[in-house]
Protein backbone atom coordinates (compact mmCIF):
# COMPACT_ATOMS: atom_id res chain seq x y z
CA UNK A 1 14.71 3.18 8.17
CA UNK A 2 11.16 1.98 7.21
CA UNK A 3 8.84 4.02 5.13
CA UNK A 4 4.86 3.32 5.23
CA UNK A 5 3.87 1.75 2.09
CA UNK A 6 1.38 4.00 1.15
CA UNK A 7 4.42 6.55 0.56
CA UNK A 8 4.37 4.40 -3.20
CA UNK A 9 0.30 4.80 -3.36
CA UNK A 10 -2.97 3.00 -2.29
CA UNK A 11 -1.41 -0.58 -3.40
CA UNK A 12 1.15 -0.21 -0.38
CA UNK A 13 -1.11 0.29 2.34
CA UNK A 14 -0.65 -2.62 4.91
CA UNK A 15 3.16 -2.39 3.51
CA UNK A 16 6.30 -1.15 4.83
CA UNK A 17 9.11 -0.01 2.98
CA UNK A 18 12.41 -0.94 4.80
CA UNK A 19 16.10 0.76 3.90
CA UNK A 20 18.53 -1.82 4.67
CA UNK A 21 21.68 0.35 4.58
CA UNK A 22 23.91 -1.39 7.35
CA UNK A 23 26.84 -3.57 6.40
CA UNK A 24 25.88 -7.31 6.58
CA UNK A 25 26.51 -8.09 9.89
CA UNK A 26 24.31 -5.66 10.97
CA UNK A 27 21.41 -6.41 8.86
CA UNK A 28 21.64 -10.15 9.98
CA UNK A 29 21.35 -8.68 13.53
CA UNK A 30 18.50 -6.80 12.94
CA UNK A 31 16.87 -9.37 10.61
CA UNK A 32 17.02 -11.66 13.75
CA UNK A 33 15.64 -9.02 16.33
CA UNK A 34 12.93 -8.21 14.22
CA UNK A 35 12.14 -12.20 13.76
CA UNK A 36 12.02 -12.68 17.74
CA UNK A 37 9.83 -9.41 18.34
CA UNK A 38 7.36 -10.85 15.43
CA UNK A 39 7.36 -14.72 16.79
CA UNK A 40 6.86 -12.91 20.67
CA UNK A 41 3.69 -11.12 19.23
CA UNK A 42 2.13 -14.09 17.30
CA UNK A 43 2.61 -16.57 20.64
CA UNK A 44 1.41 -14.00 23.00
């Protein structure tokens, strides 16, 4: 789950909170789909 950063006050805005509760191997895999989508958007 994510969770804006201003959820924690002003300070978070531009922030995102983010709820890793999966066992490992699932946080690896989302860890790396979240690094592709982000590396897609800065060489489009």
């Amino acid at each position: 789950a994510t969770i804006p950063g201003t959820a924690f006050g002003e300070s978070g805005a531009g922030h995102i909170r983010i709820a890793c509760t999966l066992p490992m191997e699932g946080l690896k895999k989302a860890f790396d789909r979240m690094e592709q989508a982000l590396k897609s958007r800065v060489n489009a």
